[in-house]
PDB file of N, CA and C in Angstrom:
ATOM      1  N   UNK A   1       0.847  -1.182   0.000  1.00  0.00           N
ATOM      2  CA  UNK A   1       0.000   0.000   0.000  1.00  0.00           C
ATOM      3  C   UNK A   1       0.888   1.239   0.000  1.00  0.00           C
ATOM      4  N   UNK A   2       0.229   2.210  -0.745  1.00  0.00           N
ATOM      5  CA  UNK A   2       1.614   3.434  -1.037  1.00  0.00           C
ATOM      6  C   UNK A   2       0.641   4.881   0.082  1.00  0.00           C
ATOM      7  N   UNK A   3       1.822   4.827   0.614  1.00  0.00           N
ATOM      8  CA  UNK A   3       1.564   6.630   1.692  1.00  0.00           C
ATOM      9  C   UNK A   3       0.595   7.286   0.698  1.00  0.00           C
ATOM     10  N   UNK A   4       0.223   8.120   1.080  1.00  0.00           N
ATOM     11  CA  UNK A   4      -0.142   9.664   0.319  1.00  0.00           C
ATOM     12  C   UNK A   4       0.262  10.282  -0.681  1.00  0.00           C
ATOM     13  N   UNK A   5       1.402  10.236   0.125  1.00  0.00           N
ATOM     14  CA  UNK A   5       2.434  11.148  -0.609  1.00  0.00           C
ATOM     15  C   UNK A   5       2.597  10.701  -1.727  1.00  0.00           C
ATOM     16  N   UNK A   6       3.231   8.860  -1.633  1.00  0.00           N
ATOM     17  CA  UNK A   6       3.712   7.835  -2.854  1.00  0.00           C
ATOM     18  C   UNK A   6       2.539   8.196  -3.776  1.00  0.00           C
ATOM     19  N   UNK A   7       1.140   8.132  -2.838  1.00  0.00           N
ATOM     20  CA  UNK A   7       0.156   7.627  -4.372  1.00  0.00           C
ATOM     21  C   UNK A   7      -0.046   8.920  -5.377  1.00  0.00           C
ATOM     22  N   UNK A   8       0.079  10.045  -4.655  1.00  0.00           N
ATOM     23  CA  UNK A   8       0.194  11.860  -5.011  1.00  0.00           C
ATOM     24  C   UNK A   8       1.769  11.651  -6.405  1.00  0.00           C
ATOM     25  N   UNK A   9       2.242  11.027  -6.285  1.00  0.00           N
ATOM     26  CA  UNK A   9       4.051  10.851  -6.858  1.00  0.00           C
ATOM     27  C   UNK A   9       3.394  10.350  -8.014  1.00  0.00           C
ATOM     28  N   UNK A  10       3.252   8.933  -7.430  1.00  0.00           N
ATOM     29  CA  UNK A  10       2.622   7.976  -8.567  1.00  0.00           C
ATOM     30  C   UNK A  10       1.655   8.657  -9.643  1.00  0.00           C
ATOM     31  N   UNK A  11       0.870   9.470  -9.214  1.00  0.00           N
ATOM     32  CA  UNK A  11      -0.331   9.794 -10.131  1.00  0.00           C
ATOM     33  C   UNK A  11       0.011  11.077 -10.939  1.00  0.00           C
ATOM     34  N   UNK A  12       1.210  11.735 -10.228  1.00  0.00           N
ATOM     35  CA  UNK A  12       1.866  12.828 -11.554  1.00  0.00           C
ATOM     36  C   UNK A  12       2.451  12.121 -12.195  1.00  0.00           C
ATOM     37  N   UNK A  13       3.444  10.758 -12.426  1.00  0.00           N
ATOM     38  CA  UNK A  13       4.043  10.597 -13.373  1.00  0.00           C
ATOM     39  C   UNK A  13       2.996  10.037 -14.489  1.00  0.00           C
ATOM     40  N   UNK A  14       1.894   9.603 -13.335  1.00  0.00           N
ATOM     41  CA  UNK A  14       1.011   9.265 -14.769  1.00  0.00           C
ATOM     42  C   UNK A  14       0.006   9.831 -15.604  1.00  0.00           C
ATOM     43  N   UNK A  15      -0.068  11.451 -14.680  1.00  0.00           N
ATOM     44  CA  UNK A  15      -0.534  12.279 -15.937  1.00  0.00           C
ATOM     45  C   UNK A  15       0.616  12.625 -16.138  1.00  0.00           C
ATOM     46  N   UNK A  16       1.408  12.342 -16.328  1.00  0.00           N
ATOM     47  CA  UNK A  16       2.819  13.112 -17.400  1.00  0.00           C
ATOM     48  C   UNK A  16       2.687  12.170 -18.607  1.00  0.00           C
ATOM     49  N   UNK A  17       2.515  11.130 -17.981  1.00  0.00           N
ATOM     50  CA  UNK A  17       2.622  10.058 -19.709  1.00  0.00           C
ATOM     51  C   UNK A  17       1.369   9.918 -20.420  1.00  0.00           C
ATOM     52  N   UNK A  18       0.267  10.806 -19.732  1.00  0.00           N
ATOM     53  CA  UNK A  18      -0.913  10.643 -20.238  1.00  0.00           C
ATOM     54  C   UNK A  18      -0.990  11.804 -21.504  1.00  0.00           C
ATOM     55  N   UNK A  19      -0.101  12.750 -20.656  1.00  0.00           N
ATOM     56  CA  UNK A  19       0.154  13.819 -21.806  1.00  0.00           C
ATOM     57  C   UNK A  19       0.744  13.940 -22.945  1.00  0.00           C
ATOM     58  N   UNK A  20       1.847  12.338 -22.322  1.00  0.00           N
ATOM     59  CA  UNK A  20       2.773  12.503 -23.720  1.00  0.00           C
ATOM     60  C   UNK A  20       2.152  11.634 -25.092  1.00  0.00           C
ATOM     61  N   UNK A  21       0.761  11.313 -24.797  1.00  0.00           N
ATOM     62  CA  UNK A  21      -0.056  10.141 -25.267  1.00  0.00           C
ATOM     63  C   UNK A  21      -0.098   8.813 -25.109  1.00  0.00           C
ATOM     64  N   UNK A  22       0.855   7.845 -23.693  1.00  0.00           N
ATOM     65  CA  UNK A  22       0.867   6.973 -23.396  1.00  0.00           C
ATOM     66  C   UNK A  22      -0.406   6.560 -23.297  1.00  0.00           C
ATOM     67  N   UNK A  23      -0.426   4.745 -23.251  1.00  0.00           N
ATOM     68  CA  UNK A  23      -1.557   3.979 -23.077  1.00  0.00           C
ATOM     69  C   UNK A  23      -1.059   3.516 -21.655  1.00  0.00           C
ATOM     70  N   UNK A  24      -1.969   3.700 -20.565  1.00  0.00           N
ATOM     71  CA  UNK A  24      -1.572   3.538 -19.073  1.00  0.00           C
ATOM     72  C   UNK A  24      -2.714   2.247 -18.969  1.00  0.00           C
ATOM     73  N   UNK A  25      -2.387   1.153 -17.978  1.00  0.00           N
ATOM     74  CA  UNK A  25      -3.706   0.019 -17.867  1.00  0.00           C
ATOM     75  C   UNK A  25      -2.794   0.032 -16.562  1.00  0.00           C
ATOM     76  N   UNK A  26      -4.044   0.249 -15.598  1.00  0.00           N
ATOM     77  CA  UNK A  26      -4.167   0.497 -14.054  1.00  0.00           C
ATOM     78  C   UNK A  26      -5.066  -0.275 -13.223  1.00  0.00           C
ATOM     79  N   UNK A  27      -4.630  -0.940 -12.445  1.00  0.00           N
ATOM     80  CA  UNK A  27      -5.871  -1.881 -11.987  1.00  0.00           C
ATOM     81  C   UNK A  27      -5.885  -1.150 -10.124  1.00  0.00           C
ATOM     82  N   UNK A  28      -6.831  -0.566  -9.926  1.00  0.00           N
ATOM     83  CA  UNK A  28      -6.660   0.025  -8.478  1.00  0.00           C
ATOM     84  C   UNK A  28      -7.779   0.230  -8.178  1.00  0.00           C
ATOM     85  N   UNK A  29      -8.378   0.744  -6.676  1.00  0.00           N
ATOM     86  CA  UNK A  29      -9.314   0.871  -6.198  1.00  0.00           C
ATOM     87  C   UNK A  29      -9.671   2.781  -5.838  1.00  0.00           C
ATOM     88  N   UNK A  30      -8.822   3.648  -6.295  1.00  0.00           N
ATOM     89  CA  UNK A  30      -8.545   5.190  -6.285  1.00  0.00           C
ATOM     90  C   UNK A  30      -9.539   5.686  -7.316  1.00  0.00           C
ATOM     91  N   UNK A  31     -10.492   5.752  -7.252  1.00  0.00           N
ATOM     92  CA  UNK A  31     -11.718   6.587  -8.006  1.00  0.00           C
ATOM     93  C   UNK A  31     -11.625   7.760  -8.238  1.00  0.00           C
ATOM     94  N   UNK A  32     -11.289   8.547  -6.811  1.00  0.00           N
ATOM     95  CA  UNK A  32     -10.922   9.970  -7.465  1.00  0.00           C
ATOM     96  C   UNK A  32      -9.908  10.102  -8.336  1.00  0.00           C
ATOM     97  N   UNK A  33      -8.568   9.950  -7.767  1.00  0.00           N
ATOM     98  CA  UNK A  33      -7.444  10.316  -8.677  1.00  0.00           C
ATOM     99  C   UNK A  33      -7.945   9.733  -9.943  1.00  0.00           C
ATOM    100  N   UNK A  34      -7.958   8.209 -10.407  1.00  0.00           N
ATOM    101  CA  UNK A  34      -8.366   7.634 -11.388  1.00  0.00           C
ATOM    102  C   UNK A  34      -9.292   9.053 -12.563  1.00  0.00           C
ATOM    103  N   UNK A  35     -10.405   9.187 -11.727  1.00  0.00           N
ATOM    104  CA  UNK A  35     -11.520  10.384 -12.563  1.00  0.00           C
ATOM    105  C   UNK A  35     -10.678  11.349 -13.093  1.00  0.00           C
ATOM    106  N   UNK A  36      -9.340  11.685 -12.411  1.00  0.00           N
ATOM    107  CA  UNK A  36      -9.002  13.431 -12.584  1.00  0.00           C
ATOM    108  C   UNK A  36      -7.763  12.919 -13.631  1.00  0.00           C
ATOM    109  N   UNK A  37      -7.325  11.880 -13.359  1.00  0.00           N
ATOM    110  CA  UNK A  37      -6.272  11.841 -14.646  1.00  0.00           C
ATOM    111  C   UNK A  37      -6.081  10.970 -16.077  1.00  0.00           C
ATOM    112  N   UNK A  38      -7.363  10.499 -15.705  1.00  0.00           N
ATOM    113  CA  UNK A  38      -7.616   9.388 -17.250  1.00  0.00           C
ATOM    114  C   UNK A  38      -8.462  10.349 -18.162  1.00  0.00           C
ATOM    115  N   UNK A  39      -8.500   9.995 -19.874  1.00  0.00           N
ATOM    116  CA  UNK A  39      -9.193  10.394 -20.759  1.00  0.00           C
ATOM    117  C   UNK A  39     -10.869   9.126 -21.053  1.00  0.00           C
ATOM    118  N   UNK A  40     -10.265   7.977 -20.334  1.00  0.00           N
ATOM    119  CA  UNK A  40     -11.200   7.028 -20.448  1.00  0.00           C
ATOM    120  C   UNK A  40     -10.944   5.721 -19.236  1.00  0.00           C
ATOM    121  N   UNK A  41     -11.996   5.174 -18.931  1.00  0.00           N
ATOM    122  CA  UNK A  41     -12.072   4.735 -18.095  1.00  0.00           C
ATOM    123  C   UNK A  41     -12.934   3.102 -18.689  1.00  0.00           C
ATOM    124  N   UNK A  42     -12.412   1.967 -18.126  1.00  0.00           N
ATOM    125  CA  UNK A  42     -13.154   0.562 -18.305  1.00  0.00           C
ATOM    126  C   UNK A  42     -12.893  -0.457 -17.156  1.00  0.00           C
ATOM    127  N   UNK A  43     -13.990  -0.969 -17.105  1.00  0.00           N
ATOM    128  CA  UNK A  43     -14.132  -1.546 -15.608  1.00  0.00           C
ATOM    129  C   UNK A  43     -14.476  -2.834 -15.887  1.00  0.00           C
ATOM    130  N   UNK A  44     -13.558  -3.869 -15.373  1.00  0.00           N
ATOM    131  CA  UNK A  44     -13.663  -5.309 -15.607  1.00  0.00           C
ATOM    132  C   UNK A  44     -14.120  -6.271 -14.361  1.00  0.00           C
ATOM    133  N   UNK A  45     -15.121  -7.069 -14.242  1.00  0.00           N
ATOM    134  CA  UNK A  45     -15.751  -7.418 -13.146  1.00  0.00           C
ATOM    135  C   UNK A  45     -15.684  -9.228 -13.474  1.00  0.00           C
ATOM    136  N   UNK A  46     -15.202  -9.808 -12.853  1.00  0.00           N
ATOM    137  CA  UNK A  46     -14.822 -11.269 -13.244  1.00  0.00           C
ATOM    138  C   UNK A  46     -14.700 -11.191 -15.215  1.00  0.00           C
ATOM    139  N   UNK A  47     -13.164 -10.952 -14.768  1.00  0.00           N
ATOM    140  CA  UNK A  47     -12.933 -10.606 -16.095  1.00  0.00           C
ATOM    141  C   UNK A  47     -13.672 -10.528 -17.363  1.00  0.00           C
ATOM    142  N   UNK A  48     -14.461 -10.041 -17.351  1.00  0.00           N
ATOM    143  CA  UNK A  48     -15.207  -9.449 -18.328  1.00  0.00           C
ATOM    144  C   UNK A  48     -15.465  -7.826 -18.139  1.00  0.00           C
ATOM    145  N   UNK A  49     -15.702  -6.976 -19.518  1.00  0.00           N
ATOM    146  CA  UNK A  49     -15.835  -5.836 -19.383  1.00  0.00           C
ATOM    147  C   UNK A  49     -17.390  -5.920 -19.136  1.00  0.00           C
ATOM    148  N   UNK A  50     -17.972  -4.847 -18.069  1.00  0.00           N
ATOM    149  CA  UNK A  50     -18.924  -4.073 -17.699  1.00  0.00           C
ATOM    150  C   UNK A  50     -19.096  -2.837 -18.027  1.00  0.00           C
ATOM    151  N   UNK A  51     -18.203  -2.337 -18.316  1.00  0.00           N
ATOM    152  CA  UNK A  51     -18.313  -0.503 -18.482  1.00  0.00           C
ATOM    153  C   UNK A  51     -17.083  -0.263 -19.480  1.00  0.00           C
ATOM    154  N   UNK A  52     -17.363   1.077 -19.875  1.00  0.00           N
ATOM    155  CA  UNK A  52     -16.412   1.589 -20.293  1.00  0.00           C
ATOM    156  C   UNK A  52     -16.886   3.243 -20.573  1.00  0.00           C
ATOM    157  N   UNK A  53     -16.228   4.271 -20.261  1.00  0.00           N
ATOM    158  CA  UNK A  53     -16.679   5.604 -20.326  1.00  0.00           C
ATOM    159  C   UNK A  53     -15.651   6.487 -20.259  1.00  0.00           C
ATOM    160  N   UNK A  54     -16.144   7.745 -20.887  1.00  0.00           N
ATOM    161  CA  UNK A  54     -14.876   8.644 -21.226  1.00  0.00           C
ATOM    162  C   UNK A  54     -15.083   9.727 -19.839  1.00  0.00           C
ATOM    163  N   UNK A  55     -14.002  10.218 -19.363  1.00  0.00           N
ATOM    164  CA  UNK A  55     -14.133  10.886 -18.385  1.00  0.00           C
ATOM    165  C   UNK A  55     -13.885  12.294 -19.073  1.00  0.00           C
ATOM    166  N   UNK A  56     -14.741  13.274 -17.989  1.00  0.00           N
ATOM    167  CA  UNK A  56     -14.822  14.545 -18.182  1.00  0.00           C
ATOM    168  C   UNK A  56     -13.894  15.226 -17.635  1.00  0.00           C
ATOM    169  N   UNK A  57     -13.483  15.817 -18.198  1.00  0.00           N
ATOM    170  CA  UNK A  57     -12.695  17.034 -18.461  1.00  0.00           C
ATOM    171  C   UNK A  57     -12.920  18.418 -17.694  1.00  0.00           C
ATOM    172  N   UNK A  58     -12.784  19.138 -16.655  1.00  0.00           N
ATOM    173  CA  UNK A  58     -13.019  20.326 -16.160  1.00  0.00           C
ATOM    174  C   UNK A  58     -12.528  21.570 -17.059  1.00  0.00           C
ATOM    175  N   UNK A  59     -13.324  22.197 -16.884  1.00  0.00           N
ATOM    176  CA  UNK A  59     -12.860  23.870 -18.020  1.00  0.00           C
ATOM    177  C   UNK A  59     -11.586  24.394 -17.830  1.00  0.00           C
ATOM    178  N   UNK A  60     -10.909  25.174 -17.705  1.00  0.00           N
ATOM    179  CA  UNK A  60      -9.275  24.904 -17.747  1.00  0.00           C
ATOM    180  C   UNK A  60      -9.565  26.186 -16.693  1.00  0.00           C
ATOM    181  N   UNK A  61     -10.690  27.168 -16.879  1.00  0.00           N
ATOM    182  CA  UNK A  61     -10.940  28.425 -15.549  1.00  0.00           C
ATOM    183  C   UNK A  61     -11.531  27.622 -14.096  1.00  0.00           C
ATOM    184  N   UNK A  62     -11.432  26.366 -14.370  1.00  0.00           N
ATOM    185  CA  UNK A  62     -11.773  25.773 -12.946  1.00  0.00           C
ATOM    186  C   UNK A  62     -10.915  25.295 -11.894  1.00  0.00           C
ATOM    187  N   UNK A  63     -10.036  25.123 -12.645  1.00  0.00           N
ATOM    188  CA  UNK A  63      -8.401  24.408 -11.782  1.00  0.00           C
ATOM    189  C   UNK A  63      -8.234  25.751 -11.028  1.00  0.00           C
ATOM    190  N   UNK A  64      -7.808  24.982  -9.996  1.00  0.00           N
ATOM    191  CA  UNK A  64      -7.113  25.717  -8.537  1.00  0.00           C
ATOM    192  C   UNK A  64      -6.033  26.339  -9.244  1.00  0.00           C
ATOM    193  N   UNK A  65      -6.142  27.673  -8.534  1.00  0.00           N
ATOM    194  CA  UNK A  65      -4.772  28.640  -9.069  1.00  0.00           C
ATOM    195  C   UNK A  65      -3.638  27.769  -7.547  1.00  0.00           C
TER     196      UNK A  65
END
């Protein structure tokens, strides 16, 4: 299990590669972070897909200064 801090670390490098157009496959239980740094999202439930959905995007005047 990763500190805070680690999982805060972990989740910038992976919007960094999200930016650079990497394909990231993440298997975790972090919903928020997950929401704020994926372009799409798919959810596998005894291995089979159940879902799959594109996540939204906040207006760029909404981010915390």
């Amino acid at each position: 299990m990763l500190t805070p801090a680690e999982a805060d670390h972990l989740f910038r490098i992976l919007s960094g590669l999200r930016d650079e157009g990497k394909t990231i496959i993440l298997i975790t239980h972090k919903l928020r972070e997950i929401m704020e740094i994926t372009d799409n999202v798919s959810v596998m439930r005894r291995g089979e897909m159940v879902a799959s959905v594109r996540t939204p995007r906040p207006a760029p005047n909404s981010w915390p200064s």
